[in-house]
C-alpha atoms as a PDB file:
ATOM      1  CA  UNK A   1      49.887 119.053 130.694  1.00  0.00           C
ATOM      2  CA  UNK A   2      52.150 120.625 127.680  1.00  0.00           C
ATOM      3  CA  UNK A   3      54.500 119.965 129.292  1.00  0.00           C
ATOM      4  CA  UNK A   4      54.389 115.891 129.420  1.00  0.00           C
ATOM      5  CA  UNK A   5      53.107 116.139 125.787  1.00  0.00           C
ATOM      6  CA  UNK A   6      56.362 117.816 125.008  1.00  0.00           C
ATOM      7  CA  UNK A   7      58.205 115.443 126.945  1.00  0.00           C
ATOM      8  CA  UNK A   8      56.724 112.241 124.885  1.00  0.00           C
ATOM      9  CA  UNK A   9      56.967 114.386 121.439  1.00  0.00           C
ATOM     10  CA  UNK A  10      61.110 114.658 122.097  1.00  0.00           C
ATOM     11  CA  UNK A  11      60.814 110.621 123.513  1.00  0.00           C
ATOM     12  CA  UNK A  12      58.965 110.028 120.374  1.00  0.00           C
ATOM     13  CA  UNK A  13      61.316 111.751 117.894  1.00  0.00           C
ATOM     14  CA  UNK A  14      64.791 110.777 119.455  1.00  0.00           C
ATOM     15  CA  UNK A  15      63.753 107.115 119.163  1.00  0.00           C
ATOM     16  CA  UNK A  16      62.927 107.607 115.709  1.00  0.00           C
ATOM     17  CA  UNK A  17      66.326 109.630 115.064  1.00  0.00           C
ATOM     18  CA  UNK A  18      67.858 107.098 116.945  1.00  0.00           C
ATOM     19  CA  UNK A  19      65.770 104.016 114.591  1.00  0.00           C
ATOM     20  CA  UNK A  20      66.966 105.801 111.454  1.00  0.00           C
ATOM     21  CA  UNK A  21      70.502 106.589 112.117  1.00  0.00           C
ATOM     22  CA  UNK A  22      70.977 102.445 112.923  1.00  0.00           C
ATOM     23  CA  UNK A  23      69.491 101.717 109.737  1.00  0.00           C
ATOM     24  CA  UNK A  24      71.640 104.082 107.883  1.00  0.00           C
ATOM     25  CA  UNK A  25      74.505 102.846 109.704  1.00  0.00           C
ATOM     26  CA  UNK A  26      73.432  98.787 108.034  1.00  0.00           C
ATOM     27  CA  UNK A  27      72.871 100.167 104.551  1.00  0.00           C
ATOM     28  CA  UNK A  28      76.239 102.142 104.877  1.00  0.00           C
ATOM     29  CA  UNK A  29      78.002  98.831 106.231  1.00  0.00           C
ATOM     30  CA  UNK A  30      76.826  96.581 103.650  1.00  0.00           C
ATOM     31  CA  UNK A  31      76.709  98.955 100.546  1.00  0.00           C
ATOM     32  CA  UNK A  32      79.608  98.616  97.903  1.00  0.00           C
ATOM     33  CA  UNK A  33      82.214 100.585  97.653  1.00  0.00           C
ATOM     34  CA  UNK A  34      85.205 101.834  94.963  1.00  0.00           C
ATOM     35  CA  UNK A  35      88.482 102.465  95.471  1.00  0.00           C
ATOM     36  CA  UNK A  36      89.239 105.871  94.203  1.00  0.00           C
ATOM     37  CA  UNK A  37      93.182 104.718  93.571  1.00  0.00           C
ATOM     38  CA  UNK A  38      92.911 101.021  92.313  1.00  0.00           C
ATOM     39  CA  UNK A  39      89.451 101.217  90.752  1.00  0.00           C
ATOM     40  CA  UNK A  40      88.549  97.424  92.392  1.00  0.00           C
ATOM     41  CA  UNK A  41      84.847  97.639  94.166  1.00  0.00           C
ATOM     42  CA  UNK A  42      84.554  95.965  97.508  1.00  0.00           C
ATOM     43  CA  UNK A  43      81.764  95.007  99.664  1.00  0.00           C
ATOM     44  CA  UNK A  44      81.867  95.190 103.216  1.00  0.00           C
ATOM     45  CA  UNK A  45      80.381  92.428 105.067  1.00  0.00           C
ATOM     46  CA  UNK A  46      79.773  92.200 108.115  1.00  0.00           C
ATOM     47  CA  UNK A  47      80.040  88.751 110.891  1.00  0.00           C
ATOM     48  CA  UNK A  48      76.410  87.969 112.079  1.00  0.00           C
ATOM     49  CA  UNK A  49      78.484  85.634 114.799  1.00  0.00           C
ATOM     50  CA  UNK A  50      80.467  89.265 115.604  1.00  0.00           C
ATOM     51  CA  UNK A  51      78.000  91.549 115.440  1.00  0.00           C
ATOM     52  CA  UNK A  52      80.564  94.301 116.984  1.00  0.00           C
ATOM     53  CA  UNK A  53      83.469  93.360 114.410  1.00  0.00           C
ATOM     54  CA  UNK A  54      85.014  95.626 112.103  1.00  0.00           C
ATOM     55  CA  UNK A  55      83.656  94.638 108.756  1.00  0.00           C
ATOM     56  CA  UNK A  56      85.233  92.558 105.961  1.00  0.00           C
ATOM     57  CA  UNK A  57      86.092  93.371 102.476  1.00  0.00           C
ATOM     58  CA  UNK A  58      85.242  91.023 100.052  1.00  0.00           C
ATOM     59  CA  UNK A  59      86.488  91.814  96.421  1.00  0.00           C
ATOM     60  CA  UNK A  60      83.569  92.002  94.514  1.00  0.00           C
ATOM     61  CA  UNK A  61      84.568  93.047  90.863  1.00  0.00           C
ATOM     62  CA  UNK A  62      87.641  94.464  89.055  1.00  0.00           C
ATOM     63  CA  UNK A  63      88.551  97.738  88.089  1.00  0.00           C
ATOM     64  CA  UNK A  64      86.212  99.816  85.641  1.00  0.00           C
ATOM     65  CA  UNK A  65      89.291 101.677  84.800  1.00  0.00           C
ATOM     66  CA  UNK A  66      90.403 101.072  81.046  1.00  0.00           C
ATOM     67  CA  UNK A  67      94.116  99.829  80.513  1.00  0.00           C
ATOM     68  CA  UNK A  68      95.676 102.722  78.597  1.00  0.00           C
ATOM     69  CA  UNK A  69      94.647 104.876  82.096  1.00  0.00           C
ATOM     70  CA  UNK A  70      96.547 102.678  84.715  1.00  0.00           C
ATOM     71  CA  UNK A  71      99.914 102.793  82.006  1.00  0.00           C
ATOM     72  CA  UNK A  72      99.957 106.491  83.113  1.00  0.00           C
ATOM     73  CA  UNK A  73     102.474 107.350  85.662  1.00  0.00           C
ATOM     74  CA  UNK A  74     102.102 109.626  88.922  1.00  0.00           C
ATOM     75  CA  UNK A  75     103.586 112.882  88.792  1.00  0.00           C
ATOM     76  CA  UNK A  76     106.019 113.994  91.633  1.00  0.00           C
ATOM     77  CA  UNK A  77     104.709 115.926  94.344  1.00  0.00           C
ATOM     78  CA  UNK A  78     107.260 118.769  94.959  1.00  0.00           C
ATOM     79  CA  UNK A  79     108.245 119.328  98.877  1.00  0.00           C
ATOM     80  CA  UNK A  80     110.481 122.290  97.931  1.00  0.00           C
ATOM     81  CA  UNK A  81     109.886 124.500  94.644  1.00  0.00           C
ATOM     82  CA  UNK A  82     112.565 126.492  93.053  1.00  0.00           C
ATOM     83  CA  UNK A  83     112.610 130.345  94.893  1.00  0.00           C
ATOM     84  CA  UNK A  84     110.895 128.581  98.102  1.00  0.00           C
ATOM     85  CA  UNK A  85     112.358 130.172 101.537  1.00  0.00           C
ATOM     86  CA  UNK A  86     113.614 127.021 103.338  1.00  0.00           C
ATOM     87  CA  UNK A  87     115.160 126.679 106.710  1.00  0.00           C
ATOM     88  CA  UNK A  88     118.307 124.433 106.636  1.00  0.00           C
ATOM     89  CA  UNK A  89     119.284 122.066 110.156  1.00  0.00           C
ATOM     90  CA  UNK A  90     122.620 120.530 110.470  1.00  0.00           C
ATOM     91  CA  UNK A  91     123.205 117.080 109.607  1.00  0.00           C
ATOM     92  CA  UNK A  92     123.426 115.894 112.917  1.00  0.00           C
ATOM     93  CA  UNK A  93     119.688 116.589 114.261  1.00  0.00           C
ATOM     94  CA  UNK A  94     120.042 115.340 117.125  1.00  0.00           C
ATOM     95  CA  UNK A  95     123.549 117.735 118.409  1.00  0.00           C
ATOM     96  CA  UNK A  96     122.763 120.403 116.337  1.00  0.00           C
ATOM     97  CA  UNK A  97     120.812 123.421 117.005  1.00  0.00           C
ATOM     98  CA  UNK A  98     122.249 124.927 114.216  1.00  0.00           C
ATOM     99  CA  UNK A  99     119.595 126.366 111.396  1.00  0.00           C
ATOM    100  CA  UNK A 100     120.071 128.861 108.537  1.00  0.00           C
ATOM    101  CA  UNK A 101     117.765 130.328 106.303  1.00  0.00           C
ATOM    102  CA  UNK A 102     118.586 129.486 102.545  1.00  0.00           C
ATOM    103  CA  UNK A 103     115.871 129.664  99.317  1.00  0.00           C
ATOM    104  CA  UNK A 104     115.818 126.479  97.264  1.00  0.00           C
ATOM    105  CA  UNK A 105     116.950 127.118  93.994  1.00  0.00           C
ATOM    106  CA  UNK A 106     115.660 123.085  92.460  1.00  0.00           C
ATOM    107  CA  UNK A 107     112.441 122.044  92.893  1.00  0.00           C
ATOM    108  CA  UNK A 108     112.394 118.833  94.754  1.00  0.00           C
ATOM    109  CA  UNK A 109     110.141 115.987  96.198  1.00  0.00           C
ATOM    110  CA  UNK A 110     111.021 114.723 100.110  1.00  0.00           C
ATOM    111  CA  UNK A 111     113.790 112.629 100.375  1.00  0.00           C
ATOM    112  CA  UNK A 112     115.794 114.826  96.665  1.00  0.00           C
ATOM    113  CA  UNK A 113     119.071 116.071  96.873  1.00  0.00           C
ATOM    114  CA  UNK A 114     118.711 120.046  95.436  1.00  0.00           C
ATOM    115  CA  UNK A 115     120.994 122.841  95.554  1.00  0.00           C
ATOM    116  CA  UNK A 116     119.884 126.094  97.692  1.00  0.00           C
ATOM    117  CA  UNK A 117     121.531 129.307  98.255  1.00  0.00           C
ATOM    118  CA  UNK A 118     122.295 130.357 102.100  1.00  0.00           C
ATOM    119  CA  UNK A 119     120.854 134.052 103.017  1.00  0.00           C
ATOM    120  CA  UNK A 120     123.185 135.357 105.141  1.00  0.00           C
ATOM    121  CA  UNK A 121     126.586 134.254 103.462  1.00  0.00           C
ATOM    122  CA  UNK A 122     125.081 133.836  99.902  1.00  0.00           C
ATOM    123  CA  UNK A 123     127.267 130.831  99.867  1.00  0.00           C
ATOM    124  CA  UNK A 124     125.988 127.291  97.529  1.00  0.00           C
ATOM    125  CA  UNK A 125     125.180 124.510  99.312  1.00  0.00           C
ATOM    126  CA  UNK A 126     123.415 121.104  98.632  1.00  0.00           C
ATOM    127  CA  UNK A 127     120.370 119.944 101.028  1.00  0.00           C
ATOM    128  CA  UNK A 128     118.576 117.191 101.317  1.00  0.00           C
ATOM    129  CA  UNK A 129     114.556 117.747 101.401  1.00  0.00           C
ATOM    130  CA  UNK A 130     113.030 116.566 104.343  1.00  0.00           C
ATOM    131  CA  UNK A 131     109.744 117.785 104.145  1.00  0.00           C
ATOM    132  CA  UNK A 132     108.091 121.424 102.411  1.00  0.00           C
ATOM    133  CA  UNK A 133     110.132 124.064 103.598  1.00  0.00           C
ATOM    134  CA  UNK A 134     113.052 122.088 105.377  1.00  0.00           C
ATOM    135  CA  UNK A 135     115.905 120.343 104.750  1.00  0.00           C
ATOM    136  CA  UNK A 136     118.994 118.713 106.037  1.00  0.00           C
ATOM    137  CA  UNK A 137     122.712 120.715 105.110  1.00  0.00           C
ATOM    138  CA  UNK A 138     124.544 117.767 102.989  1.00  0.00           C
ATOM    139  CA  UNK A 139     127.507 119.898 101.330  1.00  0.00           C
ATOM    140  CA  UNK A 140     128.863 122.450  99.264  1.00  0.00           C
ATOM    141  CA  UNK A 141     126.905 122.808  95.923  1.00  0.00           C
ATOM    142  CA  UNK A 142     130.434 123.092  94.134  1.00  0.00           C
ATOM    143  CA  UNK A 143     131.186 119.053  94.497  1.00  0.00           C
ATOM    144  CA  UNK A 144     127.499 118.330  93.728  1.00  0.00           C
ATOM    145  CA  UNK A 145     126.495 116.676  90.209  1.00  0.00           C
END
């Protein structure tokens, strides 16, 4: 007889997880919402014609963010810092196989030309950052400005 009284007490409780979560899951959809980078709030709302839609955003007010804040500039987000162990390819990925071990000696965001000094030969060369800790062999350091 526990038993079956068990089994309706788990019956009982999932559906009223299961009630709960949905209702979570409406409030959640409909509730406003900030964006952390632009500061605008938007709503979603959702299609009662679509119930299984992705929501829509509706622009509900402007930023709360005041004017001297957004004149502010983002900082540069260093791939390589100066004294970082990098690992240099050739500039030919795709035939190469060649790679060398150098350490940056510029700090440098993906995509920046820096100058890095080669391990093995102690030689100056010039890389291009790919991403942290890698970089594409460009040129000798000597014609770089």
């Amino acid at each position: 007889m526990t038993f079956f009284i068990n089994i309706v007490v788990c019956l009982v409780m999932l559906l009223c997880v299961v009630g709960a979560g949905a209702s979570a899951v409406h409030v959640a959809r409909e509730a406003e919402q900030a964006d952390p980078i632009s500061g605008l709030h938007w709503e979603r709302t959702a299609d009662p014609k679509h119930p299984a839609a992705p929501p829509r955003l509706t622009l509900t007010r402007g930023s709360d963010h005041p004017a001297e804040r957004d004149k502010q500039l983002p900082r540069a987000v260093f791939c390589v810092r100066a004294g970082d162990h990098v690992s240099l390819r050739g500039a030919r990925l795709g035939f190469s196989t060649m790679a060398l071990e150098a350490t940056a000696l510029e700090s440098g965001a993906c995509g920046a030309r820096v100058r890095a000094r080669v391990e093995v030969t102690g030689a100056l060369v010039e890389m291009k950052v790919i991403d942290a800790g890698g970089g594409i062999l460009s040129g000798e350091a000597g014609a770089w400005r």
